[in-house]
C-alpha atoms as a PDB file:
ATOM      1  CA  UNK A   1       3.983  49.932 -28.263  1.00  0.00           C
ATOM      2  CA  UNK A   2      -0.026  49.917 -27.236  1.00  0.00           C
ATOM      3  CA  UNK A   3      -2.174  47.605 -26.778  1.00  0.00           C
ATOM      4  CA  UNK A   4      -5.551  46.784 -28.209  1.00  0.00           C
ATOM      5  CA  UNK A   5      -7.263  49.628 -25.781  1.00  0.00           C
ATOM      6  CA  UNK A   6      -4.759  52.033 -27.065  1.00  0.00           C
ATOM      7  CA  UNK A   7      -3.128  52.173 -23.865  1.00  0.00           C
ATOM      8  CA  UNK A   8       0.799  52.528 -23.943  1.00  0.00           C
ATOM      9  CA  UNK A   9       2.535  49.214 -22.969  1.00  0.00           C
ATOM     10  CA  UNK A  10       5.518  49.176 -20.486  1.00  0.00           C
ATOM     11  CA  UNK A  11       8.824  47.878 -20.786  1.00  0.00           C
ATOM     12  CA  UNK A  12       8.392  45.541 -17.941  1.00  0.00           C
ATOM     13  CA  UNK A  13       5.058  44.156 -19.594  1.00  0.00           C
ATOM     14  CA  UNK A  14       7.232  43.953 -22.954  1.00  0.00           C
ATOM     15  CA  UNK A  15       9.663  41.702 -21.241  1.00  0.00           C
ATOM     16  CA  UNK A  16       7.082  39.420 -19.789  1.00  0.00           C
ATOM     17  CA  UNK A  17       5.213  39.352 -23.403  1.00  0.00           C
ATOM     18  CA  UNK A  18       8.627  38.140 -24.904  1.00  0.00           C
ATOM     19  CA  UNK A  19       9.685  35.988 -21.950  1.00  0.00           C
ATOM     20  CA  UNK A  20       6.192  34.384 -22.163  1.00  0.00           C
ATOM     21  CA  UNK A  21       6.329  34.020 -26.390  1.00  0.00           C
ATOM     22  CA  UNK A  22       9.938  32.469 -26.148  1.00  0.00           C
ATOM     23  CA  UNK A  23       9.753  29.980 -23.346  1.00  0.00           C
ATOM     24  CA  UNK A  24       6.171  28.634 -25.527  1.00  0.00           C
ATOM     25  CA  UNK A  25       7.982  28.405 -28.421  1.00  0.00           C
ATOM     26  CA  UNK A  26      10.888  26.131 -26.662  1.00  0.00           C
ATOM     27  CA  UNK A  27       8.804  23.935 -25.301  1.00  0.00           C
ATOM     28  CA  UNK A  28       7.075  23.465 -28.064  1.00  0.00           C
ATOM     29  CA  UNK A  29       9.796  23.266 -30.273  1.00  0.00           C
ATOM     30  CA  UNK A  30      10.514  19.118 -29.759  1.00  0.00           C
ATOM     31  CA  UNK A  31       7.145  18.911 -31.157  1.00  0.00           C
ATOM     32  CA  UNK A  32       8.114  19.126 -34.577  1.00  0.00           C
ATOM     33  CA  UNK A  33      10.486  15.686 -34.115  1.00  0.00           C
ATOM     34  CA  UNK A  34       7.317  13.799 -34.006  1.00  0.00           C
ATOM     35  CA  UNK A  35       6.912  14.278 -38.160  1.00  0.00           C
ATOM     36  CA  UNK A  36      10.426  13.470 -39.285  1.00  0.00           C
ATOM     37  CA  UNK A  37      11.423   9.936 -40.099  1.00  0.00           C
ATOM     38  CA  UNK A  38      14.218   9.851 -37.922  1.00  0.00           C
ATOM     39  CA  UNK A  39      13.416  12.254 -34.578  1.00  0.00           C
ATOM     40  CA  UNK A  40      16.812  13.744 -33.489  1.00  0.00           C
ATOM     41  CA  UNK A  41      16.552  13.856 -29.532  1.00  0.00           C
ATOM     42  CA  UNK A  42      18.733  15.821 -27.593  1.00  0.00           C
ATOM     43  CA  UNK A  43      19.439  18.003 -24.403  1.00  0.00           C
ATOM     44  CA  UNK A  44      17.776  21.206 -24.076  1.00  0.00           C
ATOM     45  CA  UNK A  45      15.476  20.294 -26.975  1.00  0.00           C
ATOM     46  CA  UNK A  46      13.826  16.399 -26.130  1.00  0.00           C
ATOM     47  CA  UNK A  47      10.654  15.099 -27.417  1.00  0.00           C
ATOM     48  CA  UNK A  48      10.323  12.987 -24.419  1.00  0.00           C
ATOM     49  CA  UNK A  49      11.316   9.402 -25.967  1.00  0.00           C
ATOM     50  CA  UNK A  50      10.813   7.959 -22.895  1.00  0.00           C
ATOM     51  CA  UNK A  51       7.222   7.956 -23.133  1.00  0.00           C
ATOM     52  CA  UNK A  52       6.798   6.762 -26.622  1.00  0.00           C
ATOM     53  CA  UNK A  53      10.380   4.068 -27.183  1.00  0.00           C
ATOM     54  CA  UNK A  54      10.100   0.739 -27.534  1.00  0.00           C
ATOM     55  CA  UNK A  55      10.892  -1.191 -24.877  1.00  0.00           C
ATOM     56  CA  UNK A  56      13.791  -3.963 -25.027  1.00  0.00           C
ATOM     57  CA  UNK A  57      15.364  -6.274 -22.715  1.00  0.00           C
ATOM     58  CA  UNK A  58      13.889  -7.713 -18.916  1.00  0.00           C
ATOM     59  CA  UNK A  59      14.404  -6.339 -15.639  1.00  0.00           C
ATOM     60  CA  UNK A  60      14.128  -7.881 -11.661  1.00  0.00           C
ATOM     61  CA  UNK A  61      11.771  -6.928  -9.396  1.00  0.00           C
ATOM     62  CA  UNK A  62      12.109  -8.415  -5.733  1.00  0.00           C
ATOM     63  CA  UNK A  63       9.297  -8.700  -3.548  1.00  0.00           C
ATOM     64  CA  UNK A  64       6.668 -10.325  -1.056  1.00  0.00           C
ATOM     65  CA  UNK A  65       4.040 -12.719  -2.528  1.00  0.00           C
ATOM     66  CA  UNK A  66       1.066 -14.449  -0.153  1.00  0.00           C
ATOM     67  CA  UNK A  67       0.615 -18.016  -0.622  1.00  0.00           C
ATOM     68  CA  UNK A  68      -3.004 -19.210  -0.108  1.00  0.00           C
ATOM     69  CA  UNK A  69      -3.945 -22.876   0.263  1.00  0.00           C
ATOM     70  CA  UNK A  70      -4.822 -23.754  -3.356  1.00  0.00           C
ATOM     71  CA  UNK A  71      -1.681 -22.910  -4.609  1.00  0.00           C
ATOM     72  CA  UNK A  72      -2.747 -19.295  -5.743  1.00  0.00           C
ATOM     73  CA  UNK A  73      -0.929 -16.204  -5.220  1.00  0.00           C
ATOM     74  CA  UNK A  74      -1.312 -12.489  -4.080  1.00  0.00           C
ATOM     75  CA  UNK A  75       1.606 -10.033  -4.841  1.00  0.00           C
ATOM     76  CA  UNK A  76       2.215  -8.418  -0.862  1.00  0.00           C
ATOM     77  CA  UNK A  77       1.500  -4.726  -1.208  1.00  0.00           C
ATOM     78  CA  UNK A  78       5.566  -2.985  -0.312  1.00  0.00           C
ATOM     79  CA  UNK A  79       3.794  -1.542   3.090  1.00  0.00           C
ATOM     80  CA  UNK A  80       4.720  -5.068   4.163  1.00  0.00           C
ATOM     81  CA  UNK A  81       8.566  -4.472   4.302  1.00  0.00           C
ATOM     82  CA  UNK A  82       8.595  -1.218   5.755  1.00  0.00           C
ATOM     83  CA  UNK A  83       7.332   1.864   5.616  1.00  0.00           C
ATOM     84  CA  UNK A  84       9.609   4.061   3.163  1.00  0.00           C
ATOM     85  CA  UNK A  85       8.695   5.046  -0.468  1.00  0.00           C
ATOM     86  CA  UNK A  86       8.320   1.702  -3.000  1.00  0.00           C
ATOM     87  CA  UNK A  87      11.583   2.596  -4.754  1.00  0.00           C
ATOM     88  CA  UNK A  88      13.425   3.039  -1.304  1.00  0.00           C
ATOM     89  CA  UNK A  89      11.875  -0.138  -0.309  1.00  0.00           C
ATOM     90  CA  UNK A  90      12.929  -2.157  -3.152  1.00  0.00           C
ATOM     91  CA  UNK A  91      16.410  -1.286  -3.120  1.00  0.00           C
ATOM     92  CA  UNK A  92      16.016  -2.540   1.194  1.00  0.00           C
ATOM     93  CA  UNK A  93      14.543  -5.818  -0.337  1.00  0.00           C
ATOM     94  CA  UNK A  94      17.752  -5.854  -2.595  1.00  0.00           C
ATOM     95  CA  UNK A  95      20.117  -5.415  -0.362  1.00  0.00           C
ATOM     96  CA  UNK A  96      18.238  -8.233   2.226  1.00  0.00           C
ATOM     97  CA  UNK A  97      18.418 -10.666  -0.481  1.00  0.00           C
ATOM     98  CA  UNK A  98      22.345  -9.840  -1.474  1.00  0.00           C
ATOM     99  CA  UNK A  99      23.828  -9.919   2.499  1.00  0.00           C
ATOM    100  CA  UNK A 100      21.658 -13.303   2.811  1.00  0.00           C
ATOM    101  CA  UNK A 101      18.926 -11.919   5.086  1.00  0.00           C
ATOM    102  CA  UNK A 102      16.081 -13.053   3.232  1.00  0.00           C
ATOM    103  CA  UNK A 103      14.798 -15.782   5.720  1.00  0.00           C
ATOM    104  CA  UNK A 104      14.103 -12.874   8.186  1.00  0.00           C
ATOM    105  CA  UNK A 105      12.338 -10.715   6.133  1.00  0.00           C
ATOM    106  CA  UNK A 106      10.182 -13.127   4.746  1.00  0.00           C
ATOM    107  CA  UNK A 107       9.447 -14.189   8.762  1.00  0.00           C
ATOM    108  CA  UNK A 108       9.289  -9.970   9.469  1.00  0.00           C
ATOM    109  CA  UNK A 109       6.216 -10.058   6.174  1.00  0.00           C
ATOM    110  CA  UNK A 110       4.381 -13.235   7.293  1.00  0.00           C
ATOM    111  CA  UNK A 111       4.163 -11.739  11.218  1.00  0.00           C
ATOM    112  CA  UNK A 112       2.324  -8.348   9.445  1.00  0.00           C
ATOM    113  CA  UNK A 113       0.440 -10.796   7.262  1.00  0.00           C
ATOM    114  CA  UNK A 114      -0.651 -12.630  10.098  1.00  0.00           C
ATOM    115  CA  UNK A 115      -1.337  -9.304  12.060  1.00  0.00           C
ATOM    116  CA  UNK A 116      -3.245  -7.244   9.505  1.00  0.00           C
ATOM    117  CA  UNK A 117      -6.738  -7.350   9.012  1.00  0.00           C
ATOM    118  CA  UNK A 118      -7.233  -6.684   5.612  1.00  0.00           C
ATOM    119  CA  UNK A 119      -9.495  -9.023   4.102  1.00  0.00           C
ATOM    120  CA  UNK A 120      -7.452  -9.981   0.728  1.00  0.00           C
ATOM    121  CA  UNK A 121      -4.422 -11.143   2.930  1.00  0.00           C
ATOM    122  CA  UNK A 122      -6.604 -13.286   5.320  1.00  0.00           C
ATOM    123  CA  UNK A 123      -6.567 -16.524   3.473  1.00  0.00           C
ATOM    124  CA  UNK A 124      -2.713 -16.109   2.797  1.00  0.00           C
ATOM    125  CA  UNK A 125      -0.867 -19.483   4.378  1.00  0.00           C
ATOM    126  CA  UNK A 126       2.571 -18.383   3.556  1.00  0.00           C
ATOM    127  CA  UNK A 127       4.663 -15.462   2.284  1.00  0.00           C
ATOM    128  CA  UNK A 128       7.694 -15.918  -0.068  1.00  0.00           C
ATOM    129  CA  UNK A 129      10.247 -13.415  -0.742  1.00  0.00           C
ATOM    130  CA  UNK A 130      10.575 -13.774  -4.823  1.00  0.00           C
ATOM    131  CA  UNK A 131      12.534 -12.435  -7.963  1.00  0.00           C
ATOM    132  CA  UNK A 132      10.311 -11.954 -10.639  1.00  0.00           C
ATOM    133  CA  UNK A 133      12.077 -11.474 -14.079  1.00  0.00           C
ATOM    134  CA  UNK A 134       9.933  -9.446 -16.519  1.00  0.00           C
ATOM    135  CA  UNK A 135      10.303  -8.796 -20.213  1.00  0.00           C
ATOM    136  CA  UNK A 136       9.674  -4.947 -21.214  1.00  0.00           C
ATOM    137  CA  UNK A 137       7.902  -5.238 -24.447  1.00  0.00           C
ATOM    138  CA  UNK A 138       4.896  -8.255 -22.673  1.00  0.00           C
ATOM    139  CA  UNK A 139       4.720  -6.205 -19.749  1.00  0.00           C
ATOM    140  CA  UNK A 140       4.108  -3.084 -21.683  1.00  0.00           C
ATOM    141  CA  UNK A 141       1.686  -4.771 -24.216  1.00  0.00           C
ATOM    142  CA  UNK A 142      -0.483  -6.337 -21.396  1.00  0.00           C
ATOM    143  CA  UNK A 143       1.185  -9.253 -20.134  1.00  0.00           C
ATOM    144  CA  UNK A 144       2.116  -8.569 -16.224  1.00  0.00           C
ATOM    145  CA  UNK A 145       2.896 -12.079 -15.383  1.00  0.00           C
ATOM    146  CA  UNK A 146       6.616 -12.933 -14.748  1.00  0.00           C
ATOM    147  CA  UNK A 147       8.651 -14.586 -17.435  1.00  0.00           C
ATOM    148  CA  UNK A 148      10.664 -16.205 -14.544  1.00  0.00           C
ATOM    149  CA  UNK A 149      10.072 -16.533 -10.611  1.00  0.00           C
ATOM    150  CA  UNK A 150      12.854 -17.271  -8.373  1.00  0.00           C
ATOM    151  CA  UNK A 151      11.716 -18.155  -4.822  1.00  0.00           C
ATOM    152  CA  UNK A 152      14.395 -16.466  -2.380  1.00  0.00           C
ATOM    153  CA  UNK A 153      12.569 -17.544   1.261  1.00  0.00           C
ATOM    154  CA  UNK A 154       9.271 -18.725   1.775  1.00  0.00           C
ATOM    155  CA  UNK A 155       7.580 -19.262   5.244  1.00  0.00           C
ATOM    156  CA  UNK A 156       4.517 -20.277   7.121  1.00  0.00           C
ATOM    157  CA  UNK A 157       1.658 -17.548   8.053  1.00  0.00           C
ATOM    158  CA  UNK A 158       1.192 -18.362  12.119  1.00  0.00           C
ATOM    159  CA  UNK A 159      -1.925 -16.889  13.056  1.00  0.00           C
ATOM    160  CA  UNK A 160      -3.309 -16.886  16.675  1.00  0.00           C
ATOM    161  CA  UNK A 161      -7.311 -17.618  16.903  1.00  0.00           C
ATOM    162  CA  UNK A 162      -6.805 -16.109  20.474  1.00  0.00           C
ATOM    163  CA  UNK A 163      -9.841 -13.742  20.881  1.00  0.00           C
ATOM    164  CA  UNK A 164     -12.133 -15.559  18.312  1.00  0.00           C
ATOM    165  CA  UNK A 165     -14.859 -17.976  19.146  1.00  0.00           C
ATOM    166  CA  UNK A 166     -15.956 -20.961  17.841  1.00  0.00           C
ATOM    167  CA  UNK A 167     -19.615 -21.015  16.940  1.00  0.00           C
ATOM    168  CA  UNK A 168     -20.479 -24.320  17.003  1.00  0.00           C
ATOM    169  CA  UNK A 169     -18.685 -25.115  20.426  1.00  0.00           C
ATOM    170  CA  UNK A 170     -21.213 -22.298  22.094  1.00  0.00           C
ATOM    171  CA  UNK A 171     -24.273 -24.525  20.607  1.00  0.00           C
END
């Protein structure tokens, strides 16, 4: 076998040429689902449904919220719980809320609240653990606000004002 130079080809090079032509054609195999009516899915050979399948049913996502005076509400970046991955962290809000904990955490979230000095969470008055219930096919089509909120804890946001003046009392 040569190539286009003329030069002879090696087996080794042979292999990777056919290696390289099959593993193409396999992935691009699933491709081919996309045109038939009814896409047959299945393991080796998927065409990645999870990406393109409708979405059904509603799912529960627990987590921090700021409160701030007029009623309004901030959802609490997961940084607030603790410091692990957001998926690792949701499952340690789950497991708070199911052994009956959530009073502390929501006490643990307002403290960092109260503590941090990053400007959105500065007019938050209280923090509330919640259970949001969202429907897959609104979230997915634009709609991110809960179908259902369930308030687990809620708590006060005790700042100290010790280090901060008061203008007018200086005049």
């Amino acid at each position: 076998m040569f190539n286009a130079y003329g030069e002879r080809i090696s087996q080794r090079r042979r292999y990777a040429i056919v290696f390289s032509v099959a593993a193409v054609t396999l992935i691009g195999i699933p491709i081919v689902q996309n045109f038939r009516e009814k896409p047959d899915d299945g393991f080796p050979l998927s065409y990645y449904p999870m990406f393109s399948k409708e979405r059904h049913g509603v799912t529960e996502l627990s987590h921090p919220i700021g409160i701030r005076e007029d009623g309004t509400t901030i959802d609490l970046h997961y940084r607030t719980v603790s410091r692990g991955g957001m998926n690792q962290v949701r499952r340690q809000i789950r497991k708070i809320i199911r052994n009956g904990d959530a009073n502390e955490l929501c006490h643990d979230v307002a403290e960092y609240v109260a503590k941090s000095r990053r400007k959105e969470y500065q007019d938050i008055v209280e923090v509330a653990i919640v259970t949001d219930t969202y429907d897959f096919h609104e979230f997915f089509n634009g709609n991110g606000t809960p179908r259902r909120r369930k308030v687990i804890a809620r708590c006060a946001v005790q700042r100290s004002d010790c280090g901060k003046t008061d203008r007018k009392a200086k005049e």
